[in-house]
Each structure stands twice: as structure tokens, then as C-alpha cells.
C-alpha atoms as a PDB file:
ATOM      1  CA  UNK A   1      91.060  -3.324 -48.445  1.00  0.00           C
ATOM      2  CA  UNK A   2      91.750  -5.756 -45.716  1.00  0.00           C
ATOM      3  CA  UNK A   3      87.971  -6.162 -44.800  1.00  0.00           C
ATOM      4  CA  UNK A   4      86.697  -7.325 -47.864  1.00  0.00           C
ATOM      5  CA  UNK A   5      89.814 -10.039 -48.141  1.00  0.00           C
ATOM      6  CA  UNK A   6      89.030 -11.661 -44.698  1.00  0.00           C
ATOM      7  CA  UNK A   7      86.155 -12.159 -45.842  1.00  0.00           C
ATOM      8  CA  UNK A   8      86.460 -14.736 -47.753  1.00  0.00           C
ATOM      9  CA  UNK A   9      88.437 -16.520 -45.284  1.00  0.00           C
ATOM     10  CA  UNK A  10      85.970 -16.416 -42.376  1.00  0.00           C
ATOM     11  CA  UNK A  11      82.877 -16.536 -44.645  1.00  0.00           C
ATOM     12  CA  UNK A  12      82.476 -20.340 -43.418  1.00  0.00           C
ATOM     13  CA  UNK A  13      83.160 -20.117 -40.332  1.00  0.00           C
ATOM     14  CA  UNK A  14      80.753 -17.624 -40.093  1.00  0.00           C
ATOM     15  CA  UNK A  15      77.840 -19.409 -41.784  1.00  0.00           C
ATOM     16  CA  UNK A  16      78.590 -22.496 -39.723  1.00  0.00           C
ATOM     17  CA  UNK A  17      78.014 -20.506 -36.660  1.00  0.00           C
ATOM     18  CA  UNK A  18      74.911 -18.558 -37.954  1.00  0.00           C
ATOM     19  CA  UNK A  19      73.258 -21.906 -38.933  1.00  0.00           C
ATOM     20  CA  UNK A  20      74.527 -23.240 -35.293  1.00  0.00           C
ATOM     21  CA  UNK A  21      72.649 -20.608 -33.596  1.00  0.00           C
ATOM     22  CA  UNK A  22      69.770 -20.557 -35.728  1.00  0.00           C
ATOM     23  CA  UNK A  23      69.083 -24.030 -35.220  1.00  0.00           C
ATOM     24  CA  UNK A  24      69.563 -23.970 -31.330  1.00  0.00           C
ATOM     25  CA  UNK A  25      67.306 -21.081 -31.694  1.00  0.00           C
ATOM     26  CA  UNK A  26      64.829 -22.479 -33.390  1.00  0.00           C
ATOM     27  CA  UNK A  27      64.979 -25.616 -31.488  1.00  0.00           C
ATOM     28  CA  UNK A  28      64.459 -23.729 -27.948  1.00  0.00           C
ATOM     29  CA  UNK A  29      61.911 -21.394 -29.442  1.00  0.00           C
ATOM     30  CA  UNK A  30      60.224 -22.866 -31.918  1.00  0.00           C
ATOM     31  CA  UNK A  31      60.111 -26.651 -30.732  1.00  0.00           C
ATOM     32  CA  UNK A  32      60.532 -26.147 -26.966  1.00  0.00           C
ATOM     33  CA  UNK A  33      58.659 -22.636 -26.114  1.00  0.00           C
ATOM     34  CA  UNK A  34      56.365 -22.329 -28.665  1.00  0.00           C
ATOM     35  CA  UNK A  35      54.239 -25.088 -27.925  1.00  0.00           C
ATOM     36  CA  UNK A  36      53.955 -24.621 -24.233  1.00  0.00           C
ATOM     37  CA  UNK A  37      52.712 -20.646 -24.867  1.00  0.00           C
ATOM     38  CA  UNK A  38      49.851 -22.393 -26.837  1.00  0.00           C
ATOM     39  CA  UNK A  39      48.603 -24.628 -24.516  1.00  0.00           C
ATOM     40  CA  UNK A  40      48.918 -22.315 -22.372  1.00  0.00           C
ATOM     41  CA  UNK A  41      46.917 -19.814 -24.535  1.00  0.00           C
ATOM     42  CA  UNK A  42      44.569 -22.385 -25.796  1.00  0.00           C
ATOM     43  CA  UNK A  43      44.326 -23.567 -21.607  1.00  0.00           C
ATOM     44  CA  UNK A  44      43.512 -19.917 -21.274  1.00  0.00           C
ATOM     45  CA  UNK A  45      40.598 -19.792 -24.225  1.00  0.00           C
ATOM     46  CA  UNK A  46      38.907 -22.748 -22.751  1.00  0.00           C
ATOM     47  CA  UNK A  47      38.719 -21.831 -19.399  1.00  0.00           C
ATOM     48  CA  UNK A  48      37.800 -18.125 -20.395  1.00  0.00           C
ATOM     49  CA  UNK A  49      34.945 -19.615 -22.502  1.00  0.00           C
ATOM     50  CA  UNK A  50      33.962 -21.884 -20.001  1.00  0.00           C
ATOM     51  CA  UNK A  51      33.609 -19.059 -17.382  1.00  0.00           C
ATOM     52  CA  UNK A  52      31.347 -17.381 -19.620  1.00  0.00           C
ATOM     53  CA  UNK A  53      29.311 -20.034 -20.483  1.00  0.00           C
ATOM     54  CA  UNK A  54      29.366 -20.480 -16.274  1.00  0.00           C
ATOM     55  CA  UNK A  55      28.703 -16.839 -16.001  1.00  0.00           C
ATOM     56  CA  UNK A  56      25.454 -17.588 -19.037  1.00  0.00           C
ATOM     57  CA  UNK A  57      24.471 -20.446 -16.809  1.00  0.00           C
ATOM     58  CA  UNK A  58      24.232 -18.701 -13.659  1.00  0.00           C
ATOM     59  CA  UNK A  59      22.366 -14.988 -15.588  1.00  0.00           C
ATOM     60  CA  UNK A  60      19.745 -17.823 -17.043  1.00  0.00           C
ATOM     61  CA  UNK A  61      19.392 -19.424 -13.605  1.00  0.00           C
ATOM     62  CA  UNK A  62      19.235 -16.346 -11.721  1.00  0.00           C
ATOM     63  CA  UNK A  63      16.719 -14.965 -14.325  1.00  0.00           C
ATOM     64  CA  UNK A  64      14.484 -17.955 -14.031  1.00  0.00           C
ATOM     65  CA  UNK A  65      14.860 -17.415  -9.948  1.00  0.00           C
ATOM     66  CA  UNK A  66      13.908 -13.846 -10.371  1.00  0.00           C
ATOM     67  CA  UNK A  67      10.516 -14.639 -12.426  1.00  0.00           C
ATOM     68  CA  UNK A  68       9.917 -17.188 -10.295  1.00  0.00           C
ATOM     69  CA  UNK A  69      10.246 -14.868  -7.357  1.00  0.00           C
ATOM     70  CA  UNK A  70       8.174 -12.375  -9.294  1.00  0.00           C
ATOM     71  CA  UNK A  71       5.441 -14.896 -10.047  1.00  0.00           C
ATOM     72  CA  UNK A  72       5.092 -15.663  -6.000  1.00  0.00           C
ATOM     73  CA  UNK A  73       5.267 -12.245  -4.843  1.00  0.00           C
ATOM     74  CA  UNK A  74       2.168 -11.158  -7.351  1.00  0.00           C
ATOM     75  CA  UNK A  75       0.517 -14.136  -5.812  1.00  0.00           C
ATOM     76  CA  UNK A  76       1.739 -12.969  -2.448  1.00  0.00           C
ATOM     77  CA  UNK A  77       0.834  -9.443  -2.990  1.00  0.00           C
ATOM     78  CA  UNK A  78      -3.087 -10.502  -4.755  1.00  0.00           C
ATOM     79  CA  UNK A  79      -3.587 -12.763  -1.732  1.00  0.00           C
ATOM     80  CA  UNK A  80      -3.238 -10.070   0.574  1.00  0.00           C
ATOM     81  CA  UNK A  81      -5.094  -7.672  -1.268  1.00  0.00           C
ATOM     82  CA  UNK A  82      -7.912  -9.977  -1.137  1.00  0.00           C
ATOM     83  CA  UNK A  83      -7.770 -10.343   2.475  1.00  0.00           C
ATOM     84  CA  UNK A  84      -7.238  -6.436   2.685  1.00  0.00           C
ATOM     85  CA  UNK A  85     -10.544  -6.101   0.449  1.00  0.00           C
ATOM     86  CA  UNK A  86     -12.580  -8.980   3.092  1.00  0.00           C
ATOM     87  CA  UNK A  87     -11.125  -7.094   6.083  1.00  0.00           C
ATOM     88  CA  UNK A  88     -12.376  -3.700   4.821  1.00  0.00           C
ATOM     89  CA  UNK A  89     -15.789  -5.356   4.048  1.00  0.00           C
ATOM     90  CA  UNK A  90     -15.884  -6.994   7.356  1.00  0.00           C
ATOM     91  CA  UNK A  91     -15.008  -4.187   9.136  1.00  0.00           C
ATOM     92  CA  UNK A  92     -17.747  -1.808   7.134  1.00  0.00           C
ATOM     93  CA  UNK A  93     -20.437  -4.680   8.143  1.00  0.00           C
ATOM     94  CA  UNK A  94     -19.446  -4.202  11.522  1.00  0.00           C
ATOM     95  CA  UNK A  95     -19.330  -0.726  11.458  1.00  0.00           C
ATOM     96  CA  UNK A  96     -22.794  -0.697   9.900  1.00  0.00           C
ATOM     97  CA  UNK A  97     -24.217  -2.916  12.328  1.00  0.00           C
ATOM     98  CA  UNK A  98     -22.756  -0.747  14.987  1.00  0.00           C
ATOM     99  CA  UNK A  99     -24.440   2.462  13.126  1.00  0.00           C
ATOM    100  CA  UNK A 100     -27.719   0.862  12.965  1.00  0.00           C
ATOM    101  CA  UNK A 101     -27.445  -0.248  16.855  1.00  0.00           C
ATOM    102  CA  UNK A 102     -26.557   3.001  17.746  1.00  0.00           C
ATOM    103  CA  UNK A 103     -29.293   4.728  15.551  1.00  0.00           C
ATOM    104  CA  UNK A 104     -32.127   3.144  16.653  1.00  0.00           C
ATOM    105  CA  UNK A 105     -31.136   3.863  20.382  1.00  0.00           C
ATOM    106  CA  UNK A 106     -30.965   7.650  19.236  1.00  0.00           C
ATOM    107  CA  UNK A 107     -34.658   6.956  17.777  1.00  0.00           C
ATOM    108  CA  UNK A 108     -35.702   5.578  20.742  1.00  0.00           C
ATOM    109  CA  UNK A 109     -34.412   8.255  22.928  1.00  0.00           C
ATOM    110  CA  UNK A 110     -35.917  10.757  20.556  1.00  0.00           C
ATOM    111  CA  UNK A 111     -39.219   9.310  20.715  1.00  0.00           C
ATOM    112  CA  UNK A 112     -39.020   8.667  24.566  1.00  0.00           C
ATOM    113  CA  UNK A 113     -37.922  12.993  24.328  1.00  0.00           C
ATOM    114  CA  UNK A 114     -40.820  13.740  22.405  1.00  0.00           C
ATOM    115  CA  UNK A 115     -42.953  11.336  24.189  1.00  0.00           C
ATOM    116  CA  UNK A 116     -41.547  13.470  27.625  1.00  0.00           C
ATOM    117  CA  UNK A 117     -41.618  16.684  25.629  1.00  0.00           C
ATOM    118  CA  UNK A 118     -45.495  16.335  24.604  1.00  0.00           C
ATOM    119  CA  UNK A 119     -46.484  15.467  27.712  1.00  0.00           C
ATOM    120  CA  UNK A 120     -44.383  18.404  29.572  1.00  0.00           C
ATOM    121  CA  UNK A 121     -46.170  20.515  26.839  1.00  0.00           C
ATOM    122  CA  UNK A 122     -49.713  18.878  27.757  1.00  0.00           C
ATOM    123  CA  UNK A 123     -49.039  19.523  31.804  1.00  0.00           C
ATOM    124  CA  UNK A 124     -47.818  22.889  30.907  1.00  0.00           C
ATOM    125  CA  UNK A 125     -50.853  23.628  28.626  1.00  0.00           C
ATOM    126  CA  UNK A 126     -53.154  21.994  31.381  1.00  0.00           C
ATOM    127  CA  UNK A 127     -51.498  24.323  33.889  1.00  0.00           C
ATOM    128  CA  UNK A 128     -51.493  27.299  31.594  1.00  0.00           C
ATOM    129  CA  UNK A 129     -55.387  26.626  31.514  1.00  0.00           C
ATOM    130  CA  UNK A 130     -55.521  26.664  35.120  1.00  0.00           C
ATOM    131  CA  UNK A 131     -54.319  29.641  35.793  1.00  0.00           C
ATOM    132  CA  UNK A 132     -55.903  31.300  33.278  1.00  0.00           C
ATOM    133  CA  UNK A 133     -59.274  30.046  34.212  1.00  0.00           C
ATOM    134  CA  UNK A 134     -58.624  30.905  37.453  1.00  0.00           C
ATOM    135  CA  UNK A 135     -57.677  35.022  36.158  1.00  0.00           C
ATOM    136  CA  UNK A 136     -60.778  35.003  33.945  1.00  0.00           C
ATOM    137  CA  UNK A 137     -63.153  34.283  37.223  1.00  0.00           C
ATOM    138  CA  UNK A 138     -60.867  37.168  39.019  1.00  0.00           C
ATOM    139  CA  UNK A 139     -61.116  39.267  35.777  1.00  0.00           C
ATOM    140  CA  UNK A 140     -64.840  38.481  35.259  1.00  0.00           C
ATOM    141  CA  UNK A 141     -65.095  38.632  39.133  1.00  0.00           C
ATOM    142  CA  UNK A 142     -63.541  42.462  39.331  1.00  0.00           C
ATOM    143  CA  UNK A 143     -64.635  43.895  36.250  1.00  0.00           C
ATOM    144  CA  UNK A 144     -68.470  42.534  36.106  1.00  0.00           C
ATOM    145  CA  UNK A 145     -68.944  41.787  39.435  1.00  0.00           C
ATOM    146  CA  UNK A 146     -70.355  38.607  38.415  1.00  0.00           C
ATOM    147  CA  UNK A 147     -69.309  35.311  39.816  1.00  0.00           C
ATOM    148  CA  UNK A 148     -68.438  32.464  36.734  1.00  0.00           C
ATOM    149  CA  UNK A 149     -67.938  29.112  37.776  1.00  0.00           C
ATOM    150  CA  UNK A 150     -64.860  27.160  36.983  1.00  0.00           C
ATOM    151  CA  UNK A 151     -66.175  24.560  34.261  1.00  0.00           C
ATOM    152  CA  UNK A 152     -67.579  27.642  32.448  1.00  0.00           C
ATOM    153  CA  UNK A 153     -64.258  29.672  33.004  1.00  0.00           C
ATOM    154  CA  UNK A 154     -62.569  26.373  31.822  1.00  0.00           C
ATOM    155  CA  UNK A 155     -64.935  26.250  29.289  1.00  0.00           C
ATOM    156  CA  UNK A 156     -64.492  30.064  27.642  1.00  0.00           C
ATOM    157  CA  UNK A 157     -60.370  29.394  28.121  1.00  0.00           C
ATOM    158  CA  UNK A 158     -60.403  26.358  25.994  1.00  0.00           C
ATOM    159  CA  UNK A 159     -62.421  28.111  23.727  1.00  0.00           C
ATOM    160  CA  UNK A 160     -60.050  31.545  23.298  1.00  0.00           C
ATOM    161  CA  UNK A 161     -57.170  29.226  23.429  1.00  0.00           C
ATOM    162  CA  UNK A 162     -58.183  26.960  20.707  1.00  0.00           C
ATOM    163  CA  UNK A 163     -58.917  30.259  18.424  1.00  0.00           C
ATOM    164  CA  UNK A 164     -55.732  31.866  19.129  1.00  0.00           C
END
């Protein structure tokens, strides 16, 4: 077979040419391109790590913000309670005040009613009286024939009026 007798002829050549291009290879890869992917991959882990620890920084930061914030706006939020709680009890003094004010005019125009309404009662009684003194003469006057005089008319009306 012709193969298999060339090839001890061009074995050699061929190995030369192998090694050749294995070494530029490995040259160019190994020694020129290898080197310069890591750094760049190790450039790559640094500045990924240091974006997270960034990234930590800033979540601690912004936590510490947030209770801080929190902290204030309890304060915020107790202080105006308070002053909700003083301007409730303020305004129920006020209102109180008012209420009593206002009461003890309505007392006083009760009283000053009663006062008007007793004595419209008493005039009403004392005219009441009158004319019924003045129908028992008539009545005594008609009936008997007898002529009463007023204090004793007066006097009998008072009497069946305070007896019912």
C-alpha cells in the first residue's frame, strides 16, 4: 500500500509542523490570551463584589435612614396626638363653660316664667274671686232676696274656694 510507505517519509516533516503549530498555539493562547481573559475575569469579580458590597452599604444606610425616619414620625405622630388630646380638652372646657352660661340663663328665664306665671295665676285667682263674689251677692241677691256685702261675699268665696 502506497499510504502506509509515505509514511515514513513525511512522518518528520509532519511532526515538525505539528510541534510548529502547537507551539505558536500555545504561545498565542496560552501565553498571550489566556492571561488577559483572567484579568479580565478577575477585573470582573472585583468589581462585581465591590458593587455588592456598594449595594450592602447603601441597604444598611438606607435601613438606618428608614428607622431613623420611623423613630421621628412616632415622635411626630405622639406629638400631635398630644396636642389633638389638649385641643379636645380645651375645646370640651369651652364647651362646658358655654353649657353652664347658657344653662343658668335658661334657669333664670324659667324662674323669671314662673315668677310671671305665679303671679298671672295670683291676678287670675284674684280676678276669679271677683267675679265670683260679685255672682254670689247676685245669686244670694235673687234667690234670698237678701243683700250680702262684698267683704262677706269675699269672705264665703275664699272660703268655698280654699275647700274645693
Amino acid at each position: 500500500m502506497p499510504q502506509i510507505d509515505q509514511l515514513a517519509e513525511t512522518f518528520s516533516s509532519q511532526a515538525f509542523w505539528l510541534l510548529v503549530f502547537f507551539g505558536i498555539s500555545f504561545f498565542v493562547v496560552g501565553r498571550g490570551m489566556v492571561p488577559k481573559v483572567s484579568g479580565t475575569m478577575e477585573r470582573r469579580s472585583k468589581q462585581i463584589a465591590d458593587d455588592i458590597a456598594a449595594a450592602q452599604a447603601a441597604r444598611d444606610q438606607a435601613d438606618q435612614e428608614e428607622e431613623a425616619w420611623r423613630v421621628r414620625e412616632n415622635e411626630n405622630r405622639a406629638r400631635a396626638q398630644a396636642l389633638i388630646a389638649e385641643a379636645k380638652a380645651e375645646a370640651a372646657a369651652k364647651s362646658e363653660k358655654k353649657i353652664a352660661a347658657a344653662q343658668k340663663r335658661l334657669d333664670k328665664k324659667l324662674e323669671e316664667a314662673d315668677q310671671e306665671l305665679a303671679a298671672a295665676r295670683a291676678q287670675a285667682m284674684g280676678e276669679i274671686e271677683a267675679v265670683a263674689t260679685d255672682a254670689a251677692q247676685d245669686i244670694v241677691a235673687r234667690i234670698a232676696g237678701i243683700t250680702v256685702t262684698k267683704p262677706a261675699a269675699g269672705k264665703a268665696v275664699k272660703e268655698a274656694m280654699a275647700h274645693g
